[in-house]
C-alpha atoms as a PDB file:
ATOM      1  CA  UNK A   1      19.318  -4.112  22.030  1.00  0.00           C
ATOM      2  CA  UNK A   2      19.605  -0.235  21.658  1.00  0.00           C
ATOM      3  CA  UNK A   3      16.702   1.399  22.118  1.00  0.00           C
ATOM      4  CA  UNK A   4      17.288   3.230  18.942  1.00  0.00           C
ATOM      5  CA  UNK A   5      17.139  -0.052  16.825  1.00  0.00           C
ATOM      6  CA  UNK A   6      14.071  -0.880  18.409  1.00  0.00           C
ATOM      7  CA  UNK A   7      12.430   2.636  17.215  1.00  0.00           C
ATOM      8  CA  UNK A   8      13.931   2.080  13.470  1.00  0.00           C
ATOM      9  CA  UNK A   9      11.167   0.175  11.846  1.00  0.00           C
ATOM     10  CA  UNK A  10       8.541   2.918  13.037  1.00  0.00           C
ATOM     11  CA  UNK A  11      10.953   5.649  11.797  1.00  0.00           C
ATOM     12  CA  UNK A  12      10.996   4.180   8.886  1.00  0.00           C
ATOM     13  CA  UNK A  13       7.317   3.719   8.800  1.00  0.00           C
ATOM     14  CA  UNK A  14       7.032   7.142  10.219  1.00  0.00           C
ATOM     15  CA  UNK A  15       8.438   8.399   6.718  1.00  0.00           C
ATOM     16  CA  UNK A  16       5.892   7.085   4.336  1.00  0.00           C
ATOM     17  CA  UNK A  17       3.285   8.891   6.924  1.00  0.00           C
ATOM     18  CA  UNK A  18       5.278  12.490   6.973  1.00  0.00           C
ATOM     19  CA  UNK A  19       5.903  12.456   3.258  1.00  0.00           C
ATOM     20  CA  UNK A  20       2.283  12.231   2.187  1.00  0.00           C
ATOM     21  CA  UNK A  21       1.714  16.004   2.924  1.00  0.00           C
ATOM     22  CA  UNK A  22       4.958  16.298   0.962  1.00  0.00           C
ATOM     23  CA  UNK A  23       3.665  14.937  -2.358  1.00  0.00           C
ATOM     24  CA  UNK A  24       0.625  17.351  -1.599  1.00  0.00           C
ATOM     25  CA  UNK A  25       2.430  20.830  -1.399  1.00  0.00           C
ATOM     26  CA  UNK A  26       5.181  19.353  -4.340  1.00  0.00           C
ATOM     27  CA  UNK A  27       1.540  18.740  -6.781  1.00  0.00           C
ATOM     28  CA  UNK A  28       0.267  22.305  -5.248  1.00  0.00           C
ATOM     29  CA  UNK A  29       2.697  24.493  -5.078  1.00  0.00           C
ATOM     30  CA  UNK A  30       6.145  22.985  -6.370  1.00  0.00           C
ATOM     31  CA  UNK A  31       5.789  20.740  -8.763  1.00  0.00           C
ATOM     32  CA  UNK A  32       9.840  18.930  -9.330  1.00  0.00           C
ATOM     33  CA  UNK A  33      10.643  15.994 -10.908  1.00  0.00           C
ATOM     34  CA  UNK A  34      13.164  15.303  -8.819  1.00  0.00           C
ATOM     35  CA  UNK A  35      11.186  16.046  -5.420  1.00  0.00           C
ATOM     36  CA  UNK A  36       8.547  13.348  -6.154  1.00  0.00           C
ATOM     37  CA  UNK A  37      11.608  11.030  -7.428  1.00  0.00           C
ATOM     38  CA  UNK A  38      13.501  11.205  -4.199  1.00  0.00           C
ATOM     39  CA  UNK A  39      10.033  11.244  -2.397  1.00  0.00           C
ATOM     40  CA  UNK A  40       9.140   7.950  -4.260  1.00  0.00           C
ATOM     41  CA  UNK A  41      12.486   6.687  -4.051  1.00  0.00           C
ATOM     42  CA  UNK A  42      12.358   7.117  -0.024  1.00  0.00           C
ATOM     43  CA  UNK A  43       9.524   5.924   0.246  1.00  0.00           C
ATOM     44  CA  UNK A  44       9.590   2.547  -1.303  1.00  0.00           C
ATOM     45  CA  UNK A  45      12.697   2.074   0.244  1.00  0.00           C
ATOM     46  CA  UNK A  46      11.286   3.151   4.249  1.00  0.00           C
ATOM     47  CA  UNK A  47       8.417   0.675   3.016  1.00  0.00           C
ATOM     48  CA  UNK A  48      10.874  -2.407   1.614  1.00  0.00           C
ATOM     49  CA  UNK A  49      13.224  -1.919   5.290  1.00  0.00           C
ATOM     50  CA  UNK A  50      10.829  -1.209   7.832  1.00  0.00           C
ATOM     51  CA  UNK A  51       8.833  -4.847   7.774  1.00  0.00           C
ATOM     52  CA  UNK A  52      12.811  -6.370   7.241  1.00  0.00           C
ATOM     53  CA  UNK A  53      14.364  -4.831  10.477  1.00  0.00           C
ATOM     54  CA  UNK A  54      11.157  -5.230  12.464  1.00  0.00           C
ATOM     55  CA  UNK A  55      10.998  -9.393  11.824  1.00  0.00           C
ATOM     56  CA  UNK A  56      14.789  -9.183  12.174  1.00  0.00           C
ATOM     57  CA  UNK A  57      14.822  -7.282  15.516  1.00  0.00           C
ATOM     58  CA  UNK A  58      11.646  -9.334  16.855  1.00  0.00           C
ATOM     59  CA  UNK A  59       8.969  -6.557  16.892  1.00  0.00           C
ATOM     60  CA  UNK A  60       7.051  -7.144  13.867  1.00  0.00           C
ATOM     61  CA  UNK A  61       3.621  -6.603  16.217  1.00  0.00           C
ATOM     62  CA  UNK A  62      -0.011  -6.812  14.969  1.00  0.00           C
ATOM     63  CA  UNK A  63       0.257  -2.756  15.667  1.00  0.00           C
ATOM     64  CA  UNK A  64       3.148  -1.788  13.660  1.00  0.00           C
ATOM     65  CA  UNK A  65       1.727  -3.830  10.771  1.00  0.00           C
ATOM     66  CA  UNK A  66      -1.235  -1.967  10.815  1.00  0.00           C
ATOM     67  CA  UNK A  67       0.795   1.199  11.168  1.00  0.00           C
ATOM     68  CA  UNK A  68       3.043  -0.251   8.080  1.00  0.00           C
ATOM     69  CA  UNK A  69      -0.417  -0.120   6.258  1.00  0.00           C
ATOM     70  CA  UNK A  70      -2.081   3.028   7.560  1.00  0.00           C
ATOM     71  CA  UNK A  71       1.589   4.566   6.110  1.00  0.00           C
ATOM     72  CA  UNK A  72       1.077   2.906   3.156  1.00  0.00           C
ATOM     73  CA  UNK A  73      -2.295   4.118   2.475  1.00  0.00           C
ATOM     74  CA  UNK A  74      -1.677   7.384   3.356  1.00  0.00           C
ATOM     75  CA  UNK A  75       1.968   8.301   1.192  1.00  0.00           C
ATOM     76  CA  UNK A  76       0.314   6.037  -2.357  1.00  0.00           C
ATOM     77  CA  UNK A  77      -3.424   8.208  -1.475  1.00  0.00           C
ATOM     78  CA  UNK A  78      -0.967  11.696  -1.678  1.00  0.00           C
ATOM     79  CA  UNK A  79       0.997  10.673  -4.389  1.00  0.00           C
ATOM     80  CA  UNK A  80      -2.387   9.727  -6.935  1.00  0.00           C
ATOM     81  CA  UNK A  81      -3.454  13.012  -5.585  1.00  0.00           C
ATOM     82  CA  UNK A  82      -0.121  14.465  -6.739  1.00  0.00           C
ATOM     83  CA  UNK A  83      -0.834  12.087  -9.744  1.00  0.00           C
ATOM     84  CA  UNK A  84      -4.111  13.311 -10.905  1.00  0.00           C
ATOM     85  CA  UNK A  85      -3.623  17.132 -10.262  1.00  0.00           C
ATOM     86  CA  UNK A  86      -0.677  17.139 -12.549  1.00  0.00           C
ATOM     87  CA  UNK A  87      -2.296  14.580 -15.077  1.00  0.00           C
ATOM     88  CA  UNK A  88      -5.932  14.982 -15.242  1.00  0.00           C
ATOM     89  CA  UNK A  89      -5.581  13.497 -18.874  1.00  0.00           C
ATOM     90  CA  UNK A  90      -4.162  10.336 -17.495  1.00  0.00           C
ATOM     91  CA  UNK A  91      -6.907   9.596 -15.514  1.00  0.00           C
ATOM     92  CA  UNK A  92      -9.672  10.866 -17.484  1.00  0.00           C
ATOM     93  CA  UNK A  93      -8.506   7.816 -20.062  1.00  0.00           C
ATOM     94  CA  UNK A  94      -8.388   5.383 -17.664  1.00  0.00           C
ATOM     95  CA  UNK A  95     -11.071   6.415 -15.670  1.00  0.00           C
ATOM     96  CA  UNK A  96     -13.185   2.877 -15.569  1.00  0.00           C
ATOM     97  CA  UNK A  97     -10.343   1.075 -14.831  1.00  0.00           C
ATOM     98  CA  UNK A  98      -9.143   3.809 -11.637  1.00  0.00           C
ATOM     99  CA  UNK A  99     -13.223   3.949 -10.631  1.00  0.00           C
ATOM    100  CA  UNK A 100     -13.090   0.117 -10.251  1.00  0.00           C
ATOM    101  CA  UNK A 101      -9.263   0.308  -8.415  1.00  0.00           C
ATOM    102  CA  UNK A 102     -11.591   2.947  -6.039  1.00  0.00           C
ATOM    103  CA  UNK A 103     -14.515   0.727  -5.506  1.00  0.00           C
ATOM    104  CA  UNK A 104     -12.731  -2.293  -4.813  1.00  0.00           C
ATOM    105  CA  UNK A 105     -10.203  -0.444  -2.365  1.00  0.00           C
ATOM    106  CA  UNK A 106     -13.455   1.518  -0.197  1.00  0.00           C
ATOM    107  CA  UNK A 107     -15.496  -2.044  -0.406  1.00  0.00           C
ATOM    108  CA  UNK A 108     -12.377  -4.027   1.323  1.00  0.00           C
ATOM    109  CA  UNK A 109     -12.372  -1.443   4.149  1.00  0.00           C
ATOM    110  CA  UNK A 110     -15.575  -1.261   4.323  1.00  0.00           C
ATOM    111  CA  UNK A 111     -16.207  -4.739   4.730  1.00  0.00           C
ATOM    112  CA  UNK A 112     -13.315  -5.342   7.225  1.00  0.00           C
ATOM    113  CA  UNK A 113     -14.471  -2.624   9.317  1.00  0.00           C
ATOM    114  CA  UNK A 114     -17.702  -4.555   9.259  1.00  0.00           C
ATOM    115  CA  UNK A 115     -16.096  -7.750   9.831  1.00  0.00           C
ATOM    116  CA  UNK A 116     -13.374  -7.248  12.092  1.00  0.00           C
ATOM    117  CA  UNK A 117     -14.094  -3.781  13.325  1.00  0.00           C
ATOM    118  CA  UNK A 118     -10.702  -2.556  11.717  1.00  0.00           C
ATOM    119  CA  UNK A 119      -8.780  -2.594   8.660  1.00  0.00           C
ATOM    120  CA  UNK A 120      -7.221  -5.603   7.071  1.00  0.00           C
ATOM    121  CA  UNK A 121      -2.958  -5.770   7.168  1.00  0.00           C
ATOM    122  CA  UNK A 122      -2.487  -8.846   5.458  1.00  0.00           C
ATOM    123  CA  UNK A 123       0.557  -7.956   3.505  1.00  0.00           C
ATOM    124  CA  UNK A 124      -0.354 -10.054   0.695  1.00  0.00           C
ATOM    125  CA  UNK A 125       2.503 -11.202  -1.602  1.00  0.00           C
ATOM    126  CA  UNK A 126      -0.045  -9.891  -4.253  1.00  0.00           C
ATOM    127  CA  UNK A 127       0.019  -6.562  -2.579  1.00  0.00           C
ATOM    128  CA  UNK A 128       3.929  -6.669  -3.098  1.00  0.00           C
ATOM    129  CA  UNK A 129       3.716  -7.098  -6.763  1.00  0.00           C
ATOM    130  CA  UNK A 130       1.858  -3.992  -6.562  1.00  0.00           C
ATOM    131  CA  UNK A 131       3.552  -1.791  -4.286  1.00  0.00           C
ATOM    132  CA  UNK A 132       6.484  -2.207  -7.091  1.00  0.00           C
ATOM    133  CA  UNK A 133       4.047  -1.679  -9.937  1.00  0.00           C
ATOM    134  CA  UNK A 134       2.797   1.076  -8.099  1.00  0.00           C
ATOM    135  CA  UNK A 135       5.819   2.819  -6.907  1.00  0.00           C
ATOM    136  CA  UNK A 136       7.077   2.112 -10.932  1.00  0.00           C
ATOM    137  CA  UNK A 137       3.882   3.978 -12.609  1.00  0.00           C
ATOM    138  CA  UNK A 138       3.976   6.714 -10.019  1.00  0.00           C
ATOM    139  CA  UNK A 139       7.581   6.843 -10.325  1.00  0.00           C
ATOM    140  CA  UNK A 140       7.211   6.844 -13.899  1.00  0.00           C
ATOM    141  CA  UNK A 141       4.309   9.650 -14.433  1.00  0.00           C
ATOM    142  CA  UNK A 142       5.623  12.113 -11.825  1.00  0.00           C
ATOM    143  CA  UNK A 143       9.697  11.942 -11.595  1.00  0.00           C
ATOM    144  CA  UNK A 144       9.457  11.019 -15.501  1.00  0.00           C
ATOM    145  CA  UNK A 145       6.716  12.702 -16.754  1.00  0.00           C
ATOM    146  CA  UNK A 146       6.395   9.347 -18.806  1.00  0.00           C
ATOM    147  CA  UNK A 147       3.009   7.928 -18.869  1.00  0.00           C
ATOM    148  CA  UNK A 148       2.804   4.106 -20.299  1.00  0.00           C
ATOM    149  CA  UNK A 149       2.665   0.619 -19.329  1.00  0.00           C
ATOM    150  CA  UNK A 150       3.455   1.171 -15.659  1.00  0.00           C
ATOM    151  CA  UNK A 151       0.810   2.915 -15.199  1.00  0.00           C
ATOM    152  CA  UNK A 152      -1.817   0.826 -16.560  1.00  0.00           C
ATOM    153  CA  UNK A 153       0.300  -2.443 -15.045  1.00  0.00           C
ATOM    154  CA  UNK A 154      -0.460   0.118 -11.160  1.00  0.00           C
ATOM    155  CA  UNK A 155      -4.011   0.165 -11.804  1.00  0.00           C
ATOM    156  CA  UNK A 156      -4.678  -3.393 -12.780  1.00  0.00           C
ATOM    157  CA  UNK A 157      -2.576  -4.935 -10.115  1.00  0.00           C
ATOM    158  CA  UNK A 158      -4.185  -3.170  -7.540  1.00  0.00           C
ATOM    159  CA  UNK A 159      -7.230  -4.562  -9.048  1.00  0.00           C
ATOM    160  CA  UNK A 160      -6.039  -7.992  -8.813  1.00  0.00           C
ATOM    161  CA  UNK A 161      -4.741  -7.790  -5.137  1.00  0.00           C
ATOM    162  CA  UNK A 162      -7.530  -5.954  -3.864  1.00  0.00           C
ATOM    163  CA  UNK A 163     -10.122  -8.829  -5.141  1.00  0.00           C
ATOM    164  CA  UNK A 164      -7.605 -10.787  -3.692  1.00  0.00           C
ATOM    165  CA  UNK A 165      -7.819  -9.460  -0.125  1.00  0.00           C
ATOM    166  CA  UNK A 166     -11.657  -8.845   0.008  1.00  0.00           C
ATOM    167  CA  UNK A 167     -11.590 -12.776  -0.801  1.00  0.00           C
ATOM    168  CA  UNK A 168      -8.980 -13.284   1.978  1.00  0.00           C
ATOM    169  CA  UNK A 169     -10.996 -11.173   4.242  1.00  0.00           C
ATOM    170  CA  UNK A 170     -14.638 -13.287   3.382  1.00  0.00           C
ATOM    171  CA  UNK A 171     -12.661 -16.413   4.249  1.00  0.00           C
ATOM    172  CA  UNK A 172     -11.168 -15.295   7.526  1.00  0.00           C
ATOM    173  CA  UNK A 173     -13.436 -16.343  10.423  1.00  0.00           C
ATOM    174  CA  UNK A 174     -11.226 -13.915  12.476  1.00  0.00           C
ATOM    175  CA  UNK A 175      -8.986 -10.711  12.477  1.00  0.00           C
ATOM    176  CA  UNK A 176      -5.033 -11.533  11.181  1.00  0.00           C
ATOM    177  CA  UNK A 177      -2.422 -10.152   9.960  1.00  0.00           C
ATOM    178  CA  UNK A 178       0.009 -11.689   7.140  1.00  0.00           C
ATOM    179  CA  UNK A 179      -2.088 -13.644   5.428  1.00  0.00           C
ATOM    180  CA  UNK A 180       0.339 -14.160   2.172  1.00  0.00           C
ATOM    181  CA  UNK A 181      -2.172 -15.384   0.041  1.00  0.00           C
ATOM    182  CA  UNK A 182      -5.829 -17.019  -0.632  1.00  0.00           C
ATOM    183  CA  UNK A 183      -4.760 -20.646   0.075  1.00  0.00           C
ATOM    184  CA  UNK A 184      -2.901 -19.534   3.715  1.00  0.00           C
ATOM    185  CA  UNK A 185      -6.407 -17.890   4.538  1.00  0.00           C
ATOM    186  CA  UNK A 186      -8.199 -20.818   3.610  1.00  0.00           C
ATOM    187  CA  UNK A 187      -5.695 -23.577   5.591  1.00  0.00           C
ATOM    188  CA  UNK A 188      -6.157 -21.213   8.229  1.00  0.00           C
ATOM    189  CA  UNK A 189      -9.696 -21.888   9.035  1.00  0.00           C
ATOM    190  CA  UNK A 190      -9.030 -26.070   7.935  1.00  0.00           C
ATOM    191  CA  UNK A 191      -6.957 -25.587  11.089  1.00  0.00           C
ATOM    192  CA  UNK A 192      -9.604 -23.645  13.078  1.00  0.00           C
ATOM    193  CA  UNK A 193     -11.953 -26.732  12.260  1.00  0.00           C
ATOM    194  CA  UNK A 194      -9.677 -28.899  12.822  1.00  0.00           C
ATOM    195  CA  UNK A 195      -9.173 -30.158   9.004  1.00  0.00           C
END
């Protein structure tokens, strides 16, 4: 295989991580539509490809998952940034709802760095749903200047996944990664103990 496909899925990964600074210096200094849209755009499209070619090239490690998440966590924490500079008022009105989003989201790691003694990478099919409703309200507030249902449907997915994965991660007698949903955590400690 050539060594450049091999290095594709962390490029692409790579992206997500580079354009978080991006979205900063776009809220700061240059605020255009059309930056954060192609910003956006790339990166939901670095985040649907990398996780495809790496499974499809064999190198979908523990490592690169965790990177795919660090990446993640770093480009969506920039872009709420970018989100909440340029649209205080959208936050301020759903403040309980984006205070809850935050608590849940610090507890998780907090509790899997407890845990585990790192962060969870589950890649939830919950967390899916939400990249898409997040990359939609994000999409839709800073490329659009459109605030509506997307961005309430962002904050209350991320709700639902993230009491999703702290579940997932009180289940877990040990550290894994993909863990699609609830019931795959819980068959896989029946098949720890043997059930």
């Amino acid at each position: 295989m050539p060594v450049i496909l091999r290095h594709l899925p962390l490029c692409l990964t790579a992206i997500r991580a580079l354009l978080a600074p991006v979205m900063i210096v776009l809220a700061l200094c240059f605020p255009s539509k059309i930056a954060f849209g192609f910003c956006l755009a790339a990166a939901f499209v670095s985040d649907v490809f990398d996780g495809v070619l790496a499974r499809k090239l064999g190198i979908a490690t523990p490592g690169l998952r965790r990177l795919d998440s660090i990446a993640d966590t770093l480009f969506y924490s920039a872009a709420a940034f970018a989100a909440w500079y340029l649209y205080p008022s959208v936050f301020a009105e759903h403040a309980i709802g984006i205070a809850f989003l935050v608590a849940l989201e610090i507890a998780r790691y907090a509790f899997d760095l407890r845990k585990f003694g790192r962060e969870a990478s589950y890649h939830m099919w919950s967390s899916k749903v939400w990249g898409i409703a997040l990359f939609a309200g994000l999409f839709s507030l800073l490329a659009l200047g459109v605030e509506g249902a997307s961005v309430v449907a962002a904050i209350y997915f991320g709700i639902l996944t993230d009491v999703e994965g702290l579940a997932i991660s009180i289940v877990l007698r040990e550290w894994k990664t993909d863990v699609p949903t609830i019931v795959h955590a819980l068959r896989a400690n029946n098949r720890l103990r043997g059930i």
